[in-house]
Protein backbone atom coordinates (compact mmCIF):
# COMPACT_ATOMS: atom_id res chain seq x y z
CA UNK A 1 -22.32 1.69 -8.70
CA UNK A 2 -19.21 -0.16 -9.41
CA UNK A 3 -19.44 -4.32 -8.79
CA UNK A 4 -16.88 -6.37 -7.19
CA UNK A 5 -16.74 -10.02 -7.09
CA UNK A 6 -15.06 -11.34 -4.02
CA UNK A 7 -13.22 -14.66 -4.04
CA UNK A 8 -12.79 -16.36 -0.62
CA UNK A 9 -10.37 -18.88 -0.14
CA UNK A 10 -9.80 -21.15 2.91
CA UNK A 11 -7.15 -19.47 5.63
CA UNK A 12 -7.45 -18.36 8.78
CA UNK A 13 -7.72 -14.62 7.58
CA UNK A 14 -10.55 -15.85 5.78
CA UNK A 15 -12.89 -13.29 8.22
CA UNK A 16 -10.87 -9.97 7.06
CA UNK A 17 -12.70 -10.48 3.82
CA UNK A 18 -15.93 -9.33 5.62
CA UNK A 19 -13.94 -6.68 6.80
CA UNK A 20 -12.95 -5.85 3.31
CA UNK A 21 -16.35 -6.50 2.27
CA UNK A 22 -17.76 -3.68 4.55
CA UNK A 23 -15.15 -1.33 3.61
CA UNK A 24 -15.79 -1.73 -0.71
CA UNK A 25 -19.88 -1.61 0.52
CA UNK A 26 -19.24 1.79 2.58
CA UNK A 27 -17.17 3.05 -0.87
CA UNK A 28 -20.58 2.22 -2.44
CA UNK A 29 -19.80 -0.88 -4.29
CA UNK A 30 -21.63 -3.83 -4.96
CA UNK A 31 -20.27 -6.79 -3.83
CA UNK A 32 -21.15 -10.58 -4.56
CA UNK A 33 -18.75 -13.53 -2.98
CA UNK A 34 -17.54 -16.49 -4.45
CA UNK A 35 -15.76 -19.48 -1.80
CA UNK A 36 -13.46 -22.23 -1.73
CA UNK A 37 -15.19 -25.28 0.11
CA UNK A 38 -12.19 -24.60 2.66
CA UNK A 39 -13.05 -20.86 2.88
CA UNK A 40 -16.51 -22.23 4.35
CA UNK A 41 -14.68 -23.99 7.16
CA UNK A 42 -13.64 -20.54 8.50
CA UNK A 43 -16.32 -18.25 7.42
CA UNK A 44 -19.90 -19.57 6.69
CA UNK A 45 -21.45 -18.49 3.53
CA UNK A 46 -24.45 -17.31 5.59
CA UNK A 47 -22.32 -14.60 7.42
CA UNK A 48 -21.68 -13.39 3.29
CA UNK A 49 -25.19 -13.87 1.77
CA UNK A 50 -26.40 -11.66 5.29
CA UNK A 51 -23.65 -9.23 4.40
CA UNK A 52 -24.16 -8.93 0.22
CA UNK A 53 -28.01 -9.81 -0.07
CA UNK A 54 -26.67 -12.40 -3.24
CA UNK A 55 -26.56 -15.82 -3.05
CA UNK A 56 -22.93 -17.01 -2.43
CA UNK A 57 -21.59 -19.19 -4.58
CA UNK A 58 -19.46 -22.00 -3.67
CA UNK A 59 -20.46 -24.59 -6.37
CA UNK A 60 -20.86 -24.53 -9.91
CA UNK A 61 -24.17 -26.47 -9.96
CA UNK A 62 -27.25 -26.36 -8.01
CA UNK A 63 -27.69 -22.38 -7.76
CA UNK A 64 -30.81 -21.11 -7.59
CA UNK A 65 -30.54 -17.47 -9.72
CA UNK A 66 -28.16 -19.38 -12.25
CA UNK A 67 -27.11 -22.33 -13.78
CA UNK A 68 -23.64 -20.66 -15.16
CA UNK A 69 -22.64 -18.73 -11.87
CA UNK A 70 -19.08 -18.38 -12.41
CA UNK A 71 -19.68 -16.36 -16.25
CA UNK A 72 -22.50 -14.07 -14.10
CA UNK A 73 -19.70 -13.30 -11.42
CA UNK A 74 -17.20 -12.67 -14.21
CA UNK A 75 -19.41 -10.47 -15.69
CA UNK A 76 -20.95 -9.27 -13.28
CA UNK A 77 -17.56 -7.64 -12.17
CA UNK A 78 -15.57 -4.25 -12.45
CA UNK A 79 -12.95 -5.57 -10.65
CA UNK A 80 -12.18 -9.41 -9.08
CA UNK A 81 -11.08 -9.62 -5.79
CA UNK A 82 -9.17 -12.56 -4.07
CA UNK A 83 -9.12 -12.48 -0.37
CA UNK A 84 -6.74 -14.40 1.00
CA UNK A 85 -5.45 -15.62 -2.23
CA UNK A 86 -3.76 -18.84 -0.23
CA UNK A 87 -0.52 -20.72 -2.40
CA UNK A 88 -2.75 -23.24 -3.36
CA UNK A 89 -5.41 -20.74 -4.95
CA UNK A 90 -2.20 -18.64 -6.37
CA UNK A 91 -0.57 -21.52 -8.35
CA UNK A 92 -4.02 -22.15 -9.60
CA UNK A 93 -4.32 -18.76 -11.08
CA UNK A 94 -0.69 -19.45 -12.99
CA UNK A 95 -1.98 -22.49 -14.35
CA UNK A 96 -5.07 -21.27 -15.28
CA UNK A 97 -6.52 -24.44 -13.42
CA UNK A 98 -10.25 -24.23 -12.90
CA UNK A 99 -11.33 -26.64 -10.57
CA UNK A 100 -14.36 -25.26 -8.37
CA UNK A 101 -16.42 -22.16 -8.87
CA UNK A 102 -13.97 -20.01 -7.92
CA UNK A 103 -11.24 -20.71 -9.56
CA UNK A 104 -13.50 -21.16 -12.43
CA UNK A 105 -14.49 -17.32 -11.81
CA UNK A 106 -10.88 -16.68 -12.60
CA UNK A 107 -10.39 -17.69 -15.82
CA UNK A 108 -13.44 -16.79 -17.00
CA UNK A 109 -12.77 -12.94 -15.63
CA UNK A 110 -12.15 -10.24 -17.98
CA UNK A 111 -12.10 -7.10 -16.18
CA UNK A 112 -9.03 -6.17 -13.33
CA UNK A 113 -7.76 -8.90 -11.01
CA UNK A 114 -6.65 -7.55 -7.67
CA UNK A 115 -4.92 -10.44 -5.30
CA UNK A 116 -4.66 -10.19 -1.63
CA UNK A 117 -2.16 -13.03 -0.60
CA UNK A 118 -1.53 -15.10 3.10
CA UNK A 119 0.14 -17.89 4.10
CA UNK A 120 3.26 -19.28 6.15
CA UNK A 121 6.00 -17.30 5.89
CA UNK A 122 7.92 -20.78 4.42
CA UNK A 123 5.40 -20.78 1.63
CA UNK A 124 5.43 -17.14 0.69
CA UNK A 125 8.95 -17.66 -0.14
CA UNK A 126 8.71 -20.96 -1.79
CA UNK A 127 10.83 -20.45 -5.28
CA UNK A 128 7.38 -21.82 -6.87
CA UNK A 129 5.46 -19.60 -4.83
CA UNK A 130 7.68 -16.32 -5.97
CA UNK A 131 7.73 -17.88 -9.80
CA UNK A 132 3.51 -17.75 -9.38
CA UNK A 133 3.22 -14.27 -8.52
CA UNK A 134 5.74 -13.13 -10.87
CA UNK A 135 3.90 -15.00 -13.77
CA UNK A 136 0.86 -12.97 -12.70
CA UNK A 137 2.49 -9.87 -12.83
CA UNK A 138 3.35 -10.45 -15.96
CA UNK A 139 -0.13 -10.77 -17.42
CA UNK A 140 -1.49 -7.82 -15.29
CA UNK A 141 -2.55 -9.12 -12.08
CA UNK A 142 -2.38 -6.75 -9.30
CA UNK A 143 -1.08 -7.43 -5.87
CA UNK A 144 -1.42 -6.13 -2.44
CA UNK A 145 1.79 -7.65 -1.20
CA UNK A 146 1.38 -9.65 2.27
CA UNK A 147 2.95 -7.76 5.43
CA UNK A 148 5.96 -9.01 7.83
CA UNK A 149 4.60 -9.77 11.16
CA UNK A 150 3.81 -12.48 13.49
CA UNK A 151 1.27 -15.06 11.68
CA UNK A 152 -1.30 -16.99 13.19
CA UNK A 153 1.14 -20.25 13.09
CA UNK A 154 3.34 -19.04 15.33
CA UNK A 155 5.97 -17.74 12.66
CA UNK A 156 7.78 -13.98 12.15
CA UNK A 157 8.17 -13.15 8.85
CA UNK A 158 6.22 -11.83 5.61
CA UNK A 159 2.59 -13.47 4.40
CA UNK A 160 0.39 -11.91 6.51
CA UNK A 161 -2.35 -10.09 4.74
CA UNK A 162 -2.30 -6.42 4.25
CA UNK A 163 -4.56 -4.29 6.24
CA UNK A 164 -7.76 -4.38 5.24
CA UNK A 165 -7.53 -0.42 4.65
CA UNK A 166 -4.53 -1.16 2.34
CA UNK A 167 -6.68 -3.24 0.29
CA UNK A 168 -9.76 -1.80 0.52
CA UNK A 169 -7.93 1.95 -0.72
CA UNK A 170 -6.07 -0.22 -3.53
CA UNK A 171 -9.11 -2.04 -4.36
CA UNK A 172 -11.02 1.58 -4.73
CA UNK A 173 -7.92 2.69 -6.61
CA UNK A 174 -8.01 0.47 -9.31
CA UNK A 175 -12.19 1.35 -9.70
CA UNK A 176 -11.30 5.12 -10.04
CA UNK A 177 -12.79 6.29 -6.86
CA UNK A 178 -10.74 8.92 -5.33
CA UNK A 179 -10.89 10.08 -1.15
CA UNK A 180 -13.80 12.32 -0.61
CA UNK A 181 -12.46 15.51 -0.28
CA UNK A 182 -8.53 15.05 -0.64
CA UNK A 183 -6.74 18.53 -1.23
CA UNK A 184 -4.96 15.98 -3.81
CA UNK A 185 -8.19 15.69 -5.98
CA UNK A 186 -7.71 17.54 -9.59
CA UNK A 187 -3.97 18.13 -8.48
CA UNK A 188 -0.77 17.00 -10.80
CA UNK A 189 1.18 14.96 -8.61
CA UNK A 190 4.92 14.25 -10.40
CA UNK A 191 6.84 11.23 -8.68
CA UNK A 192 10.36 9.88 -9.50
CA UNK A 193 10.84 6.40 -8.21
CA UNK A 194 13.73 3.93 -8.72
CA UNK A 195 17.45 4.09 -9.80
CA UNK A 196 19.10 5.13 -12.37
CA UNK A 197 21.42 3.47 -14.96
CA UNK A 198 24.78 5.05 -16.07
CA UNK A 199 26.25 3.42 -18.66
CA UNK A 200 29.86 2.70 -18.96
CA UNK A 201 29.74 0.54 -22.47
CA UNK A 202 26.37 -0.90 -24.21
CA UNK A 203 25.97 -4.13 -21.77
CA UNK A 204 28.00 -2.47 -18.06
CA UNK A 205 26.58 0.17 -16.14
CA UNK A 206 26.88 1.94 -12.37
CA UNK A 207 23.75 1.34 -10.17
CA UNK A 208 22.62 1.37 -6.95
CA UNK A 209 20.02 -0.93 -5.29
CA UNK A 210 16.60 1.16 -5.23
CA UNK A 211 13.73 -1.15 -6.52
CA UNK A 212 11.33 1.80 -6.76
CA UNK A 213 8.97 0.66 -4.32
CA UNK A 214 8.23 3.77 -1.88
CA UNK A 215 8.00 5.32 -5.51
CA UNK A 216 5.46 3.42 -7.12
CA UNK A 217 3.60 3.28 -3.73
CA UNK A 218 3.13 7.10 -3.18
CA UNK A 219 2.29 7.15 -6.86
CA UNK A 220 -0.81 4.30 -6.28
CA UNK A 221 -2.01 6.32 -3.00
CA UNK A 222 -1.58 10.15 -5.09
CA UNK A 223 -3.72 8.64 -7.69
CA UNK A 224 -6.52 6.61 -5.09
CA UNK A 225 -6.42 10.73 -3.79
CA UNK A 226 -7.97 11.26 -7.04
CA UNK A 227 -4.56 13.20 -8.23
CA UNK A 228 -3.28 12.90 -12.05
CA UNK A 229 0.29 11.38 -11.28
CA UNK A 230 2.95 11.53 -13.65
CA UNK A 231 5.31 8.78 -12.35
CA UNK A 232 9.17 8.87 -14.18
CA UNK A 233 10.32 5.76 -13.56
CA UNK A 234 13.93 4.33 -13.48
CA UNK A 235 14.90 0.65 -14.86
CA UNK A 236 12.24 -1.18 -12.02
CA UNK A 237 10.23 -4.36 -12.39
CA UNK A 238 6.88 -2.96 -10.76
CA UNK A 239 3.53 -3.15 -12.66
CA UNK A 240 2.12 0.41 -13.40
CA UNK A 241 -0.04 1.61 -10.30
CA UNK A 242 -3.84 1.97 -11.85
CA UNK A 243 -4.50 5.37 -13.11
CA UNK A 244 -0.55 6.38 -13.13
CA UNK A 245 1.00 7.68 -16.69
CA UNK A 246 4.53 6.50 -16.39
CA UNK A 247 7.48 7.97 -18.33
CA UNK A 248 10.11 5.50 -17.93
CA UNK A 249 13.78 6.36 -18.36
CA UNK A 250 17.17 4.60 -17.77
CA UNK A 251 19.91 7.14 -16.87
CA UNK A 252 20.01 10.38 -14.71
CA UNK A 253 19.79 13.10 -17.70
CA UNK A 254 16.93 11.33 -18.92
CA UNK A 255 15.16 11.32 -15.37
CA UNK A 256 16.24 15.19 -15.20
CA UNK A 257 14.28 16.17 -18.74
CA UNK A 258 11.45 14.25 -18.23
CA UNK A 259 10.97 15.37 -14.56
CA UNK A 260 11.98 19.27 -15.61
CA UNK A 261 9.06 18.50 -18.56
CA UNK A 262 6.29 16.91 -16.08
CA UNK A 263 6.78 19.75 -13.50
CA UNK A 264 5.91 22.12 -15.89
CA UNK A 265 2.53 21.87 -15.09
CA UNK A 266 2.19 19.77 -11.86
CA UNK A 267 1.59 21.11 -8.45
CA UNK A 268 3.62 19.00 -6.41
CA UNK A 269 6.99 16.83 -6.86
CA UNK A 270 7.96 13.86 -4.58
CA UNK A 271 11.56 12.75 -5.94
CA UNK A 272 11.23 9.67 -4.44
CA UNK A 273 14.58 7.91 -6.94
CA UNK A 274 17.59 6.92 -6.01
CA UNK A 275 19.28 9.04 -8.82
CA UNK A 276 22.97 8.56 -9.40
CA UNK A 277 25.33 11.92 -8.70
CA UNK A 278 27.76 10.76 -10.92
CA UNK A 279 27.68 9.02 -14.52
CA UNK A 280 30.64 8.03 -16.70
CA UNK A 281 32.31 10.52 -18.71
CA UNK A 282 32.62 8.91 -21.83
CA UNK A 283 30.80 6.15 -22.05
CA UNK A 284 32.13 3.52 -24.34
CA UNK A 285 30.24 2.66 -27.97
CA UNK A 286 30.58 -0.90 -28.09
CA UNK A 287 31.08 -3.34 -25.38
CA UNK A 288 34.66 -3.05 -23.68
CA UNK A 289 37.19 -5.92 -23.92
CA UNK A 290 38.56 -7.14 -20.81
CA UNK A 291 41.89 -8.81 -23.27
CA UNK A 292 43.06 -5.63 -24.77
CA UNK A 293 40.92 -2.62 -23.62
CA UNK A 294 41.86 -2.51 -19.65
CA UNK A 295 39.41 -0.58 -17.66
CA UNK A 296 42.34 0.88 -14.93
CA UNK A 297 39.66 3.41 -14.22
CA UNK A 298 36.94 5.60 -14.91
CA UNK A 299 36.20 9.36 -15.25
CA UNK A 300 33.24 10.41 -13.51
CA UNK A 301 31.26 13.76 -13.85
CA UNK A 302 28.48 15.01 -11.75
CA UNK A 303 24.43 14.55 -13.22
CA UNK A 304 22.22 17.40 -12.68
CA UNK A 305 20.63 18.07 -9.45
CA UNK A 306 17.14 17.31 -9.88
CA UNK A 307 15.84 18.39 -6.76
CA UNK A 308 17.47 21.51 -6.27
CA UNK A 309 16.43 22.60 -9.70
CA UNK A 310 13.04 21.60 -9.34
CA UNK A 311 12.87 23.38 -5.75
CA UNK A 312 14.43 26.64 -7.70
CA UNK A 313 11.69 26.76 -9.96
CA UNK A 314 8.63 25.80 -7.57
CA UNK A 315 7.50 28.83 -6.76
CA UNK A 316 3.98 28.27 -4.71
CA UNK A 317 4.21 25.36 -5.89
CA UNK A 318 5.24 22.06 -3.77
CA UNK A 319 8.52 19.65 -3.86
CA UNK A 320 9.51 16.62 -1.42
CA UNK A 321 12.76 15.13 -1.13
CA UNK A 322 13.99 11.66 -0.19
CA UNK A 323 17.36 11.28 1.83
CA UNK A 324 18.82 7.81 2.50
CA UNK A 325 21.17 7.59 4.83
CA UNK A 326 23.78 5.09 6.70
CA UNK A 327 24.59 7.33 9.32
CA UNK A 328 23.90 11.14 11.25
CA UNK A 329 20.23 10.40 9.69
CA UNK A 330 18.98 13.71 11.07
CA UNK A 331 21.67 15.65 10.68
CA UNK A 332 22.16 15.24 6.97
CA UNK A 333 18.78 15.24 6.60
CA UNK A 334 18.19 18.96 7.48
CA UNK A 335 21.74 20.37 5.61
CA UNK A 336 19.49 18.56 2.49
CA UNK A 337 16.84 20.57 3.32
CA UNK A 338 18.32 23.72 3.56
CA UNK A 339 20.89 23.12 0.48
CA UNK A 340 18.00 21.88 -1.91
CA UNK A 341 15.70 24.38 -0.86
CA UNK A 342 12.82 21.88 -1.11
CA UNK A 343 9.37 21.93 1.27
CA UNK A 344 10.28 18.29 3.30
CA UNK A 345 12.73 15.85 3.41
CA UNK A 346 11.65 12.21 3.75
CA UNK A 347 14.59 10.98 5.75
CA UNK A 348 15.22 6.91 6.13
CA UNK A 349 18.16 4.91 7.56
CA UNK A 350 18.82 2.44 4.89
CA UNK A 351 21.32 0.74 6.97
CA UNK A 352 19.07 -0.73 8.88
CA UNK A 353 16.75 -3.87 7.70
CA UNK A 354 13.31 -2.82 8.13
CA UNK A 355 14.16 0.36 5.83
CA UNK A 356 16.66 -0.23 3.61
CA UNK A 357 16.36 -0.80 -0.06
CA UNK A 358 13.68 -3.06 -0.89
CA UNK A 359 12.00 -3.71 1.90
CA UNK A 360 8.43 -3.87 1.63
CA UNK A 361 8.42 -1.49 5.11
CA UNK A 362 10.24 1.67 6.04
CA UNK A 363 11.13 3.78 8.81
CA UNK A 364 11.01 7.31 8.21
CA UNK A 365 10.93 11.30 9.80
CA UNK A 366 9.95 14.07 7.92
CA UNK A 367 11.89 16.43 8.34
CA UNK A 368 10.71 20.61 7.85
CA UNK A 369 12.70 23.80 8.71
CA UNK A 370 11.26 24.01 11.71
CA UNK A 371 10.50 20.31 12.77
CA UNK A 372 11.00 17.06 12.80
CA UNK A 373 8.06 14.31 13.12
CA UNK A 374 9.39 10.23 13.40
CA UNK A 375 7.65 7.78 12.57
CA UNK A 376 7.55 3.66 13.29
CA UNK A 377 8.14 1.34 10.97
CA UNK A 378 5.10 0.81 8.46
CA UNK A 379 4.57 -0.81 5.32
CA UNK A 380 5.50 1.22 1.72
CA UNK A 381 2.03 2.02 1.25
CA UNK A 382 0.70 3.41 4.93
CA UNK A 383 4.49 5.43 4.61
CA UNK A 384 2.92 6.54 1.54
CA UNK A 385 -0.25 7.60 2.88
CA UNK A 386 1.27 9.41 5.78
CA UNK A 387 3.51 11.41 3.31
CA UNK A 388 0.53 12.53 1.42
CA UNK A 389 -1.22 13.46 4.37
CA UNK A 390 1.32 15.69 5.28
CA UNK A 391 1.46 16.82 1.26
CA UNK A 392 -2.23 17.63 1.40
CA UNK A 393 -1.72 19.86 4.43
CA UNK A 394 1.29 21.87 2.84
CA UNK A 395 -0.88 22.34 -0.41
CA UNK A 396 -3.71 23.79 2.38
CA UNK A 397 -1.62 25.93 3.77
CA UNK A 398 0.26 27.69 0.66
CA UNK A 399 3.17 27.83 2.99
């Protein structure tokens, strides 16, 4: 039975972690909490001890099972779980400040650290706020990312917490357990996520502005599905999604061997990148002088056509395509289709703000021979979930 130790902190979506709670107990996890004094002001620690059967902890002295209750938490745990992570609570984590039990839980921890944030919209994008989370990152913290919405202060914008599926299915993710009964369990699941990187000389290069994050999301949800995901990545500053072997590669002829190589032995390809069509034809060897080597222009050649090749070679086997688009969305969409030769196209309208590159939500149809289903805009990783919904059903049907 895996353990998770849940670490409260004082906000008004303070009650979602009983939600969450629920959801990690149903999964078949054993759950103890830790809280903030503030988290009791929202949610009493009698609600939690009802809903766990452990004594809650909200102090590091006077516990009746323990006199060291934030080591026993620590290692009690699989995986540590902060719901809401507040700012406060989040700088304290960057700091490694250990104030109160739960923070102290925190720094003593030692297995994965999963962070749920909320908070004002204002303090999600406070520069020390962004700094915080980034510093986490970097040491291997994982994040379900707040959504954009209307918070409970009155303000539109992103900090409200994920759903509590989102973080229940990333919390189960990162303890191995898969969906009961996915027709993506035991399959190889190959995504390409992010841009690509032509160079022009050693330090200039052609781009475009993918971040790989409907990428790297599809490749978190194909791996919760209890798929093996081989995820070649382009030049992207995203934390490897639990359970993911990443390839990562820089330019276009690199993305095309190592997704030709993967696919050799997967059963379905999303090519999720943004891959470039052209790249530079001769590429300078040393960094170009702007005094006496004028750059008047440059000769461009096409990169191979990953998709289409991919689709050539499937056989029974599946491929998805991406299409982003500024205009005749639909329309472009389906010559794709049919010019690719692929199962779906994943068609999005990157011109407009809730779907463009970046965003932490997306707008998208799929788009089949026959068919076309549209959907609202939803965050990267319910867009994820929805495309591998509709990925398990083509792998069920062998059509």
């Amino acid at each position: 039975m895996p353990n998770v130790t849940l670490v409260v902190n004082g906000g008004i979506a303070a009650y979602k972690a009983c939600e969450v709670l629920r959801g990690l107990q149903k999964a078949g996890c054993d759950v103890r909490v830790t809280m903030t004094e503030d988290a009791t002001r929202f949610v009493g620690e009698a609600t939690f001890r009802a809903l766990t059967h452990h004594e809650v902890v909200t102090s590091l002295y006077g516990n009746a099972s323990t006199d060291i209750p934030h080591i026993e938490l620590a290692d009690f745990a699989d995986l540590v779980l902060v719901v809401p992570a507040t700012g406060n609570f989040v700088a304290k984590m960057a700091l490694g400040i250990a104030d109160d039990a739960a923070s102290t839980t925190l720094l003593a921890a030692h297995s994965t650290v999963l962070v749920a944030p909320a908070m004002n919209v204002n303090m999600w994008r406070n520069p020390a706020t962004q700094q915080n989370v980034r510093t986490l990152l970097s040491r291997g913290v994982e994040f379900v990312m707040p959504d954009s919405g209307e918070l409970a202060c009155g303000y539109v914008g992103e900090g409200k917490l994920a759903s509590v599926e989102d973080i229940v299915s990333r919390a189960l993710a990162l303890l191995g357990l898969a969906t009961e009964g996915s027709p993506l369990t035991g399959k190889h699941v190959l995504v390409t996520a992010g841009p690509t990187h032509e160079a022009i000389d050693p330090v200039r290069y052609i781009a475009n502005a993918s971040t790989g994050k409907m990428g790297f999301a599809i490749a978190r949800e194909a791996a919760r599905r209890g798929a093996r995901v081989t995820l070649v990545a382009g030049p992207c500053e995203l934390p490897t999604p639990a359970g993911v072997d990443r390839v990562d590669v820089v330019s276009a002829w690199q993305m095309h061997d190592a997704a030709l190589s993967s696919f050799y032995d997967a059963d379905v390809a999303i090519c999720a990148a943004a891959v470039a069509d052209y790249t530079p034809a001769e590429p300078a060897d040393h960094k170009l002088k702007k005094a006496h080597e004028h750059l008047d222009s440059i000769r461009l050649v096409e990169t191979a056509d990953i998709l289409a090749e991919l689709s050539a070679a499937k056989g029974a086997r599946k491929v998805v395509g991406f299409a982003a688009e500024t205009h005749d969305l639909m329309a472009n969409a389906q010559a794709k289709l049919a010019r690719k030769g692929c199962d779906m196209i994943v068609a999005n309208d990157v011109s407009r703000a809730d779907s463009t590159f970046g965003s932490d939500t997306d707008r998208v149809a799929f788009v089949y021979a026959d068919h076309v289903e549209q959907l609202d805009t939803l965050p990267l990783a319910s867009v994820a979930s929805e495309l591998l919904d509709r990925v398990g059903a083509l792998l069920e049907a062998g059509t």
